[in-house]
Each structure stands twice: as structure tokens, then as C-alpha cells.
PDB file of N, CA and C in Angstrom:
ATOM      1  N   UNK A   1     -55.559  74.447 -31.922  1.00  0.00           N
ATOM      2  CA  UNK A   1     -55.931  74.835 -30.584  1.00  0.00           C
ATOM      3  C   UNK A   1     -54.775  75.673 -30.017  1.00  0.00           C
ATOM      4  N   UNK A   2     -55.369  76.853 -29.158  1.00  0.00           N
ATOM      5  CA  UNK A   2     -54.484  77.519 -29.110  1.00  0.00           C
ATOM      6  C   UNK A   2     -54.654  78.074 -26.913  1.00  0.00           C
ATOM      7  N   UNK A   3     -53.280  77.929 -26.318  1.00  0.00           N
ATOM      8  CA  UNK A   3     -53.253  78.160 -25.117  1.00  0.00           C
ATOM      9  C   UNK A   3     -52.116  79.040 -24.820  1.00  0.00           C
ATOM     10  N   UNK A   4     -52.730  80.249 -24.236  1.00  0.00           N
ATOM     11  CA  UNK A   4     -51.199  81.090 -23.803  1.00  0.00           C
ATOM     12  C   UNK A   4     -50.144  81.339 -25.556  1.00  0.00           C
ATOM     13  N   UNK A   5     -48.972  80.905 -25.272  1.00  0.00           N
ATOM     14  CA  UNK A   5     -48.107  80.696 -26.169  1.00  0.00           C
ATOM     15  C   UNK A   5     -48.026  79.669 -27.002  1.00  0.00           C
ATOM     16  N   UNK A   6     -48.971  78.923 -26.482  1.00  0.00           N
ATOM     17  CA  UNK A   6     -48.447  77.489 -26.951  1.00  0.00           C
ATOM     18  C   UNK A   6     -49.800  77.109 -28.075  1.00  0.00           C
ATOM     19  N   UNK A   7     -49.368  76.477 -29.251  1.00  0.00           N
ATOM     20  CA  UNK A   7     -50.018  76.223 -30.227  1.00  0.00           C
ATOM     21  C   UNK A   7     -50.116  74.279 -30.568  1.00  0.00           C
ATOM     22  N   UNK A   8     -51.356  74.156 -30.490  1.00  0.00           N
ATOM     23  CA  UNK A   8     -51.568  72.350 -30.544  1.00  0.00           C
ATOM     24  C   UNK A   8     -52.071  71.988 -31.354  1.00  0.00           C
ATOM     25  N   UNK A   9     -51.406  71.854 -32.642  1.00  0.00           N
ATOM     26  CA  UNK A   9     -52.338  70.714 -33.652  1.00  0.00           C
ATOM     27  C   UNK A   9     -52.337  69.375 -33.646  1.00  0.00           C
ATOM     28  N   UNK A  10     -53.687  69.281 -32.985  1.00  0.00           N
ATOM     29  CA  UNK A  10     -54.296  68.073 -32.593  1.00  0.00           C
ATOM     30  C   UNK A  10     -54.376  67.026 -33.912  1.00  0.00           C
ATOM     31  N   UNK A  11     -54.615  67.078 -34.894  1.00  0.00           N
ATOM     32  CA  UNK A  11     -54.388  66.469 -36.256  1.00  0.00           C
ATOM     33  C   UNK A  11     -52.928  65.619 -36.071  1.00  0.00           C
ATOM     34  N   UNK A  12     -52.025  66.750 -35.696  1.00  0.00           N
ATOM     35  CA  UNK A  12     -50.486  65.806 -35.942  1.00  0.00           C
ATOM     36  C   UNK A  12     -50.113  65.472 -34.630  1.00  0.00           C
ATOM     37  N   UNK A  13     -51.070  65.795 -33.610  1.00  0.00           N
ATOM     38  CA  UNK A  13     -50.612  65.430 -32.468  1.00  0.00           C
ATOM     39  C   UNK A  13     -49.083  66.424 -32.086  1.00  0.00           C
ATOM     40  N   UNK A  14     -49.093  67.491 -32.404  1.00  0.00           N
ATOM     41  CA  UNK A  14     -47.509  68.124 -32.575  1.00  0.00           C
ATOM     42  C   UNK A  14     -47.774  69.528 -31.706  1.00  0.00           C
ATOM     43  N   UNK A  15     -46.906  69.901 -30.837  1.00  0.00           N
ATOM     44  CA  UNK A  15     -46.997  71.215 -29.995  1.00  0.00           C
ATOM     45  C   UNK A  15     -45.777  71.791 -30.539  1.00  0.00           C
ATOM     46  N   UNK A  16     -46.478  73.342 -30.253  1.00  0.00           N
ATOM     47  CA  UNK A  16     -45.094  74.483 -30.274  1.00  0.00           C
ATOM     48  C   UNK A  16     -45.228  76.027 -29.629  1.00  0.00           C
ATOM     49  N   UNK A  17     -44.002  75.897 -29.305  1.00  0.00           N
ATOM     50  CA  UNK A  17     -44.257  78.002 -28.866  1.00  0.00           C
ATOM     51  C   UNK A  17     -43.645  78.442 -30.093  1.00  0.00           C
ATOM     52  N   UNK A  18     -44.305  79.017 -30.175  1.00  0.00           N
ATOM     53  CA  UNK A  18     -43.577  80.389 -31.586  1.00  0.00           C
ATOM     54  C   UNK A  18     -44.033  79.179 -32.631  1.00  0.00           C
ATOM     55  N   UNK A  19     -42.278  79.209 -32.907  1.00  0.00           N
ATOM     56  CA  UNK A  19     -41.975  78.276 -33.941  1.00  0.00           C
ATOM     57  C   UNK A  19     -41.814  76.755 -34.106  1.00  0.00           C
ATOM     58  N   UNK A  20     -40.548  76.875 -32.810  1.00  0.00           N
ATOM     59  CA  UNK A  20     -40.384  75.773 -31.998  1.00  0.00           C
ATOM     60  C   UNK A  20     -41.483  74.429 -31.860  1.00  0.00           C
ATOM     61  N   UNK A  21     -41.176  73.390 -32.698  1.00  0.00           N
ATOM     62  CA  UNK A  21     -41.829  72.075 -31.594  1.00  0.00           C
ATOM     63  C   UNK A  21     -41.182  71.269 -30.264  1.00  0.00           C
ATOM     64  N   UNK A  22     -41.868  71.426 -29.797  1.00  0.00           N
ATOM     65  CA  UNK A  22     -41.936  70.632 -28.283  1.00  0.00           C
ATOM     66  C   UNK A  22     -42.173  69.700 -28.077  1.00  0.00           C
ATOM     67  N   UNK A  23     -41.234  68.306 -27.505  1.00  0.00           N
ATOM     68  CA  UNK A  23     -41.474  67.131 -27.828  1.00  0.00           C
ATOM     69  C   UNK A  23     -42.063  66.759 -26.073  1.00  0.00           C
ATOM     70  N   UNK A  24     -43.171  66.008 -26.327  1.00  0.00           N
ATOM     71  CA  UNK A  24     -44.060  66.002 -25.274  1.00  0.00           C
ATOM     72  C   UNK A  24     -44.434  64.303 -24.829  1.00  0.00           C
ATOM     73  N   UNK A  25     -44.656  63.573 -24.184  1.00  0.00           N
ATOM     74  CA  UNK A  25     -44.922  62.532 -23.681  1.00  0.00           C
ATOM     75  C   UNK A  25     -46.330  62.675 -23.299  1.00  0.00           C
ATOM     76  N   UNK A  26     -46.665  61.099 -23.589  1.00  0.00           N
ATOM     77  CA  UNK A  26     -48.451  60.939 -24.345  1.00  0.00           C
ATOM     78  C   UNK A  26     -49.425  61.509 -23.151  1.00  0.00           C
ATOM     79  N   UNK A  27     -48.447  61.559 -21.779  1.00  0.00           N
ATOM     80  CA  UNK A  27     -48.929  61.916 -20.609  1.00  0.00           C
ATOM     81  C   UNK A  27     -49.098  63.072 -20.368  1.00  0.00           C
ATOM     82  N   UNK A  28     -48.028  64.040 -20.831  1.00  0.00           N
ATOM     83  CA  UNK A  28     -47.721  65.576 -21.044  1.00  0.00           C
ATOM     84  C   UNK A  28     -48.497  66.319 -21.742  1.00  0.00           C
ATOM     85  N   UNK A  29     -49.234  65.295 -22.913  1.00  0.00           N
ATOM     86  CA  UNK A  29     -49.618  66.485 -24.129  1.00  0.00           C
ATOM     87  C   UNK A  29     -51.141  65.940 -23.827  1.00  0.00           C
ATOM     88  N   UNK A  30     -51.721  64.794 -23.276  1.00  0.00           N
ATOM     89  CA  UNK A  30     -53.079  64.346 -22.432  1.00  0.00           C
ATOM     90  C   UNK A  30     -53.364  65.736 -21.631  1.00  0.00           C
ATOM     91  N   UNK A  31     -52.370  65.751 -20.944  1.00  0.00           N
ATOM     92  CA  UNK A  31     -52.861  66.842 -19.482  1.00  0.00           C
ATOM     93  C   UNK A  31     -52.770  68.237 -19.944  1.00  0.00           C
ATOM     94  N   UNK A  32     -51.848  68.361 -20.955  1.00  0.00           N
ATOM     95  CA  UNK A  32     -51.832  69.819 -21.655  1.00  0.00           C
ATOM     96  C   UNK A  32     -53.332  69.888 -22.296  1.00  0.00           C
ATOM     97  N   UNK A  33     -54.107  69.088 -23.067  1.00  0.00           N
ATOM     98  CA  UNK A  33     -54.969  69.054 -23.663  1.00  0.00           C
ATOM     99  C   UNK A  33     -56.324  69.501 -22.757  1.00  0.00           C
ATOM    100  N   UNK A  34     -56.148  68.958 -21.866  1.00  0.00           N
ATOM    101  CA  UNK A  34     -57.018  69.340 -20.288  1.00  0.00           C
ATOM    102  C   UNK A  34     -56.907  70.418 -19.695  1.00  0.00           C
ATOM    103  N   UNK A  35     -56.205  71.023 -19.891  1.00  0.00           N
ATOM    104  CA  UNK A  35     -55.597  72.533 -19.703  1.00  0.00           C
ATOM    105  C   UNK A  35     -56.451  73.174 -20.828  1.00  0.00           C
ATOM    106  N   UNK A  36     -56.086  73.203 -21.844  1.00  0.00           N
ATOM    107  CA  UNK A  36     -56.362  73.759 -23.526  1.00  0.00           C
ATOM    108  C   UNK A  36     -58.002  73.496 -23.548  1.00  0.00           C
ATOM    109  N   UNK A  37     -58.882  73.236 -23.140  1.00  0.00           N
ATOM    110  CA  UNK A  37     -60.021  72.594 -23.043  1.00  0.00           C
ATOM    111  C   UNK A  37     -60.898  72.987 -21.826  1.00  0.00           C
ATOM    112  N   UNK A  38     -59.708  73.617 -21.053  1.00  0.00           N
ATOM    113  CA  UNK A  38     -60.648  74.239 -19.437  1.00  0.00           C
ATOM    114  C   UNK A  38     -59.602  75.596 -19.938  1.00  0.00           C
ATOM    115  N   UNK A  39     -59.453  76.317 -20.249  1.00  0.00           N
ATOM    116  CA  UNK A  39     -58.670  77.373 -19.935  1.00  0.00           C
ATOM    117  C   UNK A  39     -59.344  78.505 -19.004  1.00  0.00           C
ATOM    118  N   UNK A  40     -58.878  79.074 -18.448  1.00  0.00           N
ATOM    119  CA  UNK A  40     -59.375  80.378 -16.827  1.00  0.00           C
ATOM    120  C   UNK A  40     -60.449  78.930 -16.101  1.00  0.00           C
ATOM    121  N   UNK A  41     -60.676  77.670 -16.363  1.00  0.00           N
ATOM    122  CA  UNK A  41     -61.393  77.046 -15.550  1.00  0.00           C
ATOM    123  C   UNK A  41     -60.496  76.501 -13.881  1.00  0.00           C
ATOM    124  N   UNK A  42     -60.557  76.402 -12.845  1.00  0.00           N
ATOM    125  CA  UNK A  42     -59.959  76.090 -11.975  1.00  0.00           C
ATOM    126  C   UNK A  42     -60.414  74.009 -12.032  1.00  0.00           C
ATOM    127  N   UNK A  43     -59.762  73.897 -12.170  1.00  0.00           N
ATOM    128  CA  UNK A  43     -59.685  71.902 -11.969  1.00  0.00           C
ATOM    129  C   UNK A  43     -58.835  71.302 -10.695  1.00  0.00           C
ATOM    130  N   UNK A  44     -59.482  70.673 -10.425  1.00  0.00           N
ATOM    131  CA  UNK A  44     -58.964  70.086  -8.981  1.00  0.00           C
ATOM    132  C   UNK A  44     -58.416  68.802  -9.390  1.00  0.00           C
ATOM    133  N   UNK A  45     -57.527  68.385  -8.445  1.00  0.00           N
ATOM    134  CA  UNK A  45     -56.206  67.388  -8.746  1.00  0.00           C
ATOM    135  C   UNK A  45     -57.349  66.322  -9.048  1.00  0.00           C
ATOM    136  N   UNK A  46     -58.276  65.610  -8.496  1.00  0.00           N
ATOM    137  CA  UNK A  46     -59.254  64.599  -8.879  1.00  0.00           C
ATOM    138  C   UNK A  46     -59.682  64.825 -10.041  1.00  0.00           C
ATOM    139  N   UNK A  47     -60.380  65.962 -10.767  1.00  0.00           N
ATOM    140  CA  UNK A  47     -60.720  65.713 -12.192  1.00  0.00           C
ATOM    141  C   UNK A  47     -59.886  65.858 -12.545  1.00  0.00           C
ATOM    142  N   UNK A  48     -59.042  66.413 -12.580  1.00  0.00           N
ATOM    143  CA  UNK A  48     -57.169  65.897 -13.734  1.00  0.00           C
ATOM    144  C   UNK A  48     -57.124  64.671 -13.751  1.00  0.00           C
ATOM    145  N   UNK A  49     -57.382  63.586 -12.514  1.00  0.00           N
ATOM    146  CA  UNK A  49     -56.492  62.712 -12.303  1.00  0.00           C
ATOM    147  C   UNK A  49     -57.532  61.800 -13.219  1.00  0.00           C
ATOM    148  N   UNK A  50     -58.702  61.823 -12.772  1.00  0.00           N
ATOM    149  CA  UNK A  50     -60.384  61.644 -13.278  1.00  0.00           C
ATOM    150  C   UNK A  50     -59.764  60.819 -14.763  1.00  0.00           C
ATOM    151  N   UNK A  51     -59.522  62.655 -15.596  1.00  0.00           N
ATOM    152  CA  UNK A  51     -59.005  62.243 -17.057  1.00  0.00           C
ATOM    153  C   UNK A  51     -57.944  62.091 -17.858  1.00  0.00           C
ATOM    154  N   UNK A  52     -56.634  61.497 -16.942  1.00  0.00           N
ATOM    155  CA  UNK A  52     -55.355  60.848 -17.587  1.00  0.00           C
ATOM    156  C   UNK A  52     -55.621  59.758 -16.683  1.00  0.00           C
ATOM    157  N   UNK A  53     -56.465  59.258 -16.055  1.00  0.00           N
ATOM    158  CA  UNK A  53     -56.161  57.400 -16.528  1.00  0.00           C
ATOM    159  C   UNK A  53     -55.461  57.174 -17.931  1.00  0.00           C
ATOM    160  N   UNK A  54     -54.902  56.047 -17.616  1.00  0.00           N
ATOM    161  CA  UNK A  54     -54.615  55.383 -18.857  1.00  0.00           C
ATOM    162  C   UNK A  54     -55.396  54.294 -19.199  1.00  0.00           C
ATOM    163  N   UNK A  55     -55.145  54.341 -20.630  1.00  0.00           N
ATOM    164  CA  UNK A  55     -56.244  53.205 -21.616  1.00  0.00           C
ATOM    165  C   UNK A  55     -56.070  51.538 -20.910  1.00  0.00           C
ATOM    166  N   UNK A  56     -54.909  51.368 -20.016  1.00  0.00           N
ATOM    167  CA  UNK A  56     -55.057  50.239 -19.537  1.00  0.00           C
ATOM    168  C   UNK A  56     -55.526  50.392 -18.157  1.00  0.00           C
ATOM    169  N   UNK A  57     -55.782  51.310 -17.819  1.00  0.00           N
ATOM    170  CA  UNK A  57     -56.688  51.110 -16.355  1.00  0.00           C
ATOM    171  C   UNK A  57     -55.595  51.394 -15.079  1.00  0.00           C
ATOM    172  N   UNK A  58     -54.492  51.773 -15.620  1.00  0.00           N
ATOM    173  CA  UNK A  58     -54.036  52.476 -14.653  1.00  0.00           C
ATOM    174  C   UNK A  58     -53.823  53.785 -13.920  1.00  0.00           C
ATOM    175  N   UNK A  59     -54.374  54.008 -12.696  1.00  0.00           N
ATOM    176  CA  UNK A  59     -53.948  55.055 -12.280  1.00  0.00           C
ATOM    177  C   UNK A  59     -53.245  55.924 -12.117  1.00  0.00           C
ATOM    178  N   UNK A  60     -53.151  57.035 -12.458  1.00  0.00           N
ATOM    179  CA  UNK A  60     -51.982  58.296 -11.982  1.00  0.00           C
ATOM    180  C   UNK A  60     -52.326  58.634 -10.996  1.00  0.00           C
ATOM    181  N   UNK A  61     -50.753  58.413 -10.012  1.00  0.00           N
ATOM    182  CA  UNK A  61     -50.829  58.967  -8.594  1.00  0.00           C
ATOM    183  C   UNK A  61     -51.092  60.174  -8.983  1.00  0.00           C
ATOM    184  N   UNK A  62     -51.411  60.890  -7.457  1.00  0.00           N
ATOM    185  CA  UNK A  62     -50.871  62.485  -7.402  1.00  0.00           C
ATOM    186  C   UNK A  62     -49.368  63.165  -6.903  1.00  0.00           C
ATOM    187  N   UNK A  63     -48.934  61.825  -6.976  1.00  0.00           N
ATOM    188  CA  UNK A  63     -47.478  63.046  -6.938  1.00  0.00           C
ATOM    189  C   UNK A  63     -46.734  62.701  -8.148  1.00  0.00           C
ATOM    190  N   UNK A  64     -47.661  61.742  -8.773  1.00  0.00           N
ATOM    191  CA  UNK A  64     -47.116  61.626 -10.765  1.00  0.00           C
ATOM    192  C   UNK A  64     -47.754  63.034 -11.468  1.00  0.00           C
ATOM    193  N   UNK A  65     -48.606  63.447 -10.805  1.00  0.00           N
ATOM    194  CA  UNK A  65     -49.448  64.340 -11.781  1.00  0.00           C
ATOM    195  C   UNK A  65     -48.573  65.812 -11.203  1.00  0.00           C
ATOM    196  N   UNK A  66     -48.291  65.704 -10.171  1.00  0.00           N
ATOM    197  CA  UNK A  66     -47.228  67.458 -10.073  1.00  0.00           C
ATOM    198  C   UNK A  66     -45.822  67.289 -10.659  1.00  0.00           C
ATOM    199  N   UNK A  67     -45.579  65.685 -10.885  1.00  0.00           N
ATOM    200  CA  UNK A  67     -43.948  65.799 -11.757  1.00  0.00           C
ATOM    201  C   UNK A  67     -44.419  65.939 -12.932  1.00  0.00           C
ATOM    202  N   UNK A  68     -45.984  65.688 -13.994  1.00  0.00           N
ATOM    203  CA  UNK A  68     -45.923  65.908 -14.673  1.00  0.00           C
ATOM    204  C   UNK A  68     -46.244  67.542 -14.888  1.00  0.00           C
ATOM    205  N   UNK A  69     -46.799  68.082 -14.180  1.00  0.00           N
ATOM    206  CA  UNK A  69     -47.028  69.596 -14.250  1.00  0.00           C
ATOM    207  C   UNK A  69     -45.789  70.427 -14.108  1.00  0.00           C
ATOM    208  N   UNK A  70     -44.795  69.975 -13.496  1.00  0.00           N
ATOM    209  CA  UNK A  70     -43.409  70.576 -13.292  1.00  0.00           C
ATOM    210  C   UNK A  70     -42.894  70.312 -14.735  1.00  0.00           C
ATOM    211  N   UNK A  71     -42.996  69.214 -15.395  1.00  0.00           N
ATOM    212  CA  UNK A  71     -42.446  69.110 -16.549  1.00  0.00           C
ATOM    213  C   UNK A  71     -42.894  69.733 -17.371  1.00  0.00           C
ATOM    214  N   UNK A  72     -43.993  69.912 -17.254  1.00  0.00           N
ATOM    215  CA  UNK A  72     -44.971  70.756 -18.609  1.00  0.00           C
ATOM    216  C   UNK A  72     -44.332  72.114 -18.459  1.00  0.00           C
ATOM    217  N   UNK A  73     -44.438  72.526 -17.297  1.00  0.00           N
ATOM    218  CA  UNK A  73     -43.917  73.656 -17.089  1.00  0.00           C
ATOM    219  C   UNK A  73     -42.186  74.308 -17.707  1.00  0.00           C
ATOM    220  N   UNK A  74     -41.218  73.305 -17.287  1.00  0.00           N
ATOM    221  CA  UNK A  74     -39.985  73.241 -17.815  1.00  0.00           C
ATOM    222  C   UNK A  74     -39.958  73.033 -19.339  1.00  0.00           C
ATOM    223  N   UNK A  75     -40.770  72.578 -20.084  1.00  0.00           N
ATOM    224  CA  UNK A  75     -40.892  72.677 -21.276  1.00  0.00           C
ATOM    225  C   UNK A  75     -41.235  73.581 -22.086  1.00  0.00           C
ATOM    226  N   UNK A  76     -42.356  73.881 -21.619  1.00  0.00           N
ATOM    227  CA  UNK A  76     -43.139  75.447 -22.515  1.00  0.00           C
ATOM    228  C   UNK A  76     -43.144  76.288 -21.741  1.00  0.00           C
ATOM    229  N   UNK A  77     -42.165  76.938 -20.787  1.00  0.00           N
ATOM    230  CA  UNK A  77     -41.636  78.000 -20.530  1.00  0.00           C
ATOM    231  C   UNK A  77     -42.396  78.984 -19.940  1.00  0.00           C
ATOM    232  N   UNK A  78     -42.046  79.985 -20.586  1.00  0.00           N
ATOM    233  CA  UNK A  78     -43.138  81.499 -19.892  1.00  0.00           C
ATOM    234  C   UNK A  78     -43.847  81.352 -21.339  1.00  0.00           C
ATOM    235  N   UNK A  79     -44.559  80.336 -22.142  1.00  0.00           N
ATOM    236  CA  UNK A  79     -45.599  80.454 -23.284  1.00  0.00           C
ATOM    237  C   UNK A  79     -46.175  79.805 -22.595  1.00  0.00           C
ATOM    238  N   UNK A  80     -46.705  79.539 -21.133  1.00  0.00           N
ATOM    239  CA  UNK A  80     -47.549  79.218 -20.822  1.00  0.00           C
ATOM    240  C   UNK A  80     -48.200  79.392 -19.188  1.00  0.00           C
ATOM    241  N   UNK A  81     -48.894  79.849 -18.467  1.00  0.00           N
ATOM    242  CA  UNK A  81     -48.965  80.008 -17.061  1.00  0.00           C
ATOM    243  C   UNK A  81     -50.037  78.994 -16.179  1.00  0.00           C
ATOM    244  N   UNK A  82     -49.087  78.048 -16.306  1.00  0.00           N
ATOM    245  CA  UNK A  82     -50.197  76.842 -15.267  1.00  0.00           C
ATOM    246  C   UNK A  82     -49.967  77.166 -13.602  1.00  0.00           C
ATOM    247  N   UNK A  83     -51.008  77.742 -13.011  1.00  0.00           N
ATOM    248  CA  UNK A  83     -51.016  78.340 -11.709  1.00  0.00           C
ATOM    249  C   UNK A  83     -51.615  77.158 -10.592  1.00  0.00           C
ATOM    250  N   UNK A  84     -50.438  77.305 -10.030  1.00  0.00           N
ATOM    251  CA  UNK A  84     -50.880  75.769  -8.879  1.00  0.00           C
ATOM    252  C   UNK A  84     -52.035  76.400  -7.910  1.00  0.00           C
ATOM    253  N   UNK A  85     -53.063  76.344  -7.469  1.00  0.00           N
ATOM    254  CA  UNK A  85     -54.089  76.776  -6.943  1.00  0.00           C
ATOM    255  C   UNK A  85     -54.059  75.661  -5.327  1.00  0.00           C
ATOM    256  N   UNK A  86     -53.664  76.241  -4.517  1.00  0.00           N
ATOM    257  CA  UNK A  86     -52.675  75.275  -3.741  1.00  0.00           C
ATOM    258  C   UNK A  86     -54.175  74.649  -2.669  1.00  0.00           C
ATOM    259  N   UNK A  87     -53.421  73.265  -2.365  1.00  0.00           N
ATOM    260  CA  UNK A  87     -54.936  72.245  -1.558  1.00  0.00           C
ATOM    261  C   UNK A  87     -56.043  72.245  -2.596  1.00  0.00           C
ATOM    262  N   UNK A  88     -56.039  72.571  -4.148  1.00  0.00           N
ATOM    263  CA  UNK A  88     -57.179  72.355  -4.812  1.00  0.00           C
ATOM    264  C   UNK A  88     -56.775  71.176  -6.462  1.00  0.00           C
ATOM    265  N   UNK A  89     -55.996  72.427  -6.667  1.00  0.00           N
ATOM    266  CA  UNK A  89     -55.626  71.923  -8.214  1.00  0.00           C
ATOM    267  C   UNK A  89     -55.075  72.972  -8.883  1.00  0.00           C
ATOM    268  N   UNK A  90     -55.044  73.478 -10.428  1.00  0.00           N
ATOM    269  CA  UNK A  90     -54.581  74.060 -11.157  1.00  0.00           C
ATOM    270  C   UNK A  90     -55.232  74.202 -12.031  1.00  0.00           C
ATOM    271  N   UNK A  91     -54.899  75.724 -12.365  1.00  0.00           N
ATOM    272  CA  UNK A  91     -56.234  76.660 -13.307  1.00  0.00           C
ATOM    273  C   UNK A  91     -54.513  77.450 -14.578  1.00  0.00           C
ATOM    274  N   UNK A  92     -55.505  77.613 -16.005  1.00  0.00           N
ATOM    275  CA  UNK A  92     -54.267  77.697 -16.790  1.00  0.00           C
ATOM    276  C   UNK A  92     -54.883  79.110 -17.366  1.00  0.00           C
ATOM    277  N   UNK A  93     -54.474  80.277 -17.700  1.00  0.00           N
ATOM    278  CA  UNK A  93     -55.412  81.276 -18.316  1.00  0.00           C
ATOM    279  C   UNK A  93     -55.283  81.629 -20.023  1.00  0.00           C
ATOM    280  N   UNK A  94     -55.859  82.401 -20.340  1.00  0.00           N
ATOM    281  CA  UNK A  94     -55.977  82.173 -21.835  1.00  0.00           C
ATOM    282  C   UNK A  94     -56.438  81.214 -22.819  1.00  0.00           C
TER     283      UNK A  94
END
């Protein structure tokens, strides 16, 4: 699977730009996957939030879900353009 710069084989569970792997948290590479799966789609902070529950039934706030988008961001760099779509949610292109 392929987004922007960033390349996801879902098989090994393993991300990378270029060459590079990117070590990602189960939360990071969930919401990246949601990205990779809507790409040019606009998603609002509720269906993000909708689909990283966790398997034990806990909720992700929303101000867990913009530290995790800040992180995603600090990680995969300019190989990737997650555009905050502000009072709605975030739309990723490519």
C-alpha cells in the first residue's frame, strides 16, 4: 500500500519513505492505515476516532488523536501531507 511517500507493507506490518523504515506505534500505523484507505477523502475527527478504538474498548480522546497526528507527521516528514481541515478533521492526498 502505497500513500504520498510513504510505502506500507501490511504483511510485515513495516512502514517506510524511500528506503528508510519508520518505527511506528500500533496507534500511529492504525491511523496511518485510515489515511492510506481514504486518501483525497476528507474524515472528520469522529470517524477517525469511530476507528482507533482500541480492542479493549477504550476510547481515544481527541486531543490523543492530534498528538497522534503531530507525531505521524514528525515522523514521515514531507513523504507525506496530512492536511488539518480545521473544525472538521483531516484529509491526506495521494
Amino acid at each position: 500500500m502505497k500513500i504520498g511517500g510513504v510505502r506500507i507493507d501490511t504483511s510485515a506490518g513495516k512502514v517506510y519513505t524511500g528506503e528508510k523504515q519508520v518505527e511506528l506505534t500500533a496507534l500511529e500505523y492504525r491511523l496511518l492505515l485510515i489515511f492510506a484507505g481514504n486518501k483525497g477523502m476528507l474524515l472528520t475527527r469522529n470517524q477517525i476516532l469511530e476507528k482507533i478504538w482500541d480492542s479493549a474498548g477504550n476510547f481515544v480522546e481527541d486531543n490523543t488523536l492530534t498528538v497522534y497526528v503531530k507525531r505521524l507527521r514528525e515522523k514521515l516528514g514531507d513523504s507525506i501531507n496530512i492536511e488539518t481541515v480545521r473544525g472538521i478533521g483531516y484529509r491526506v492526498d495521494q
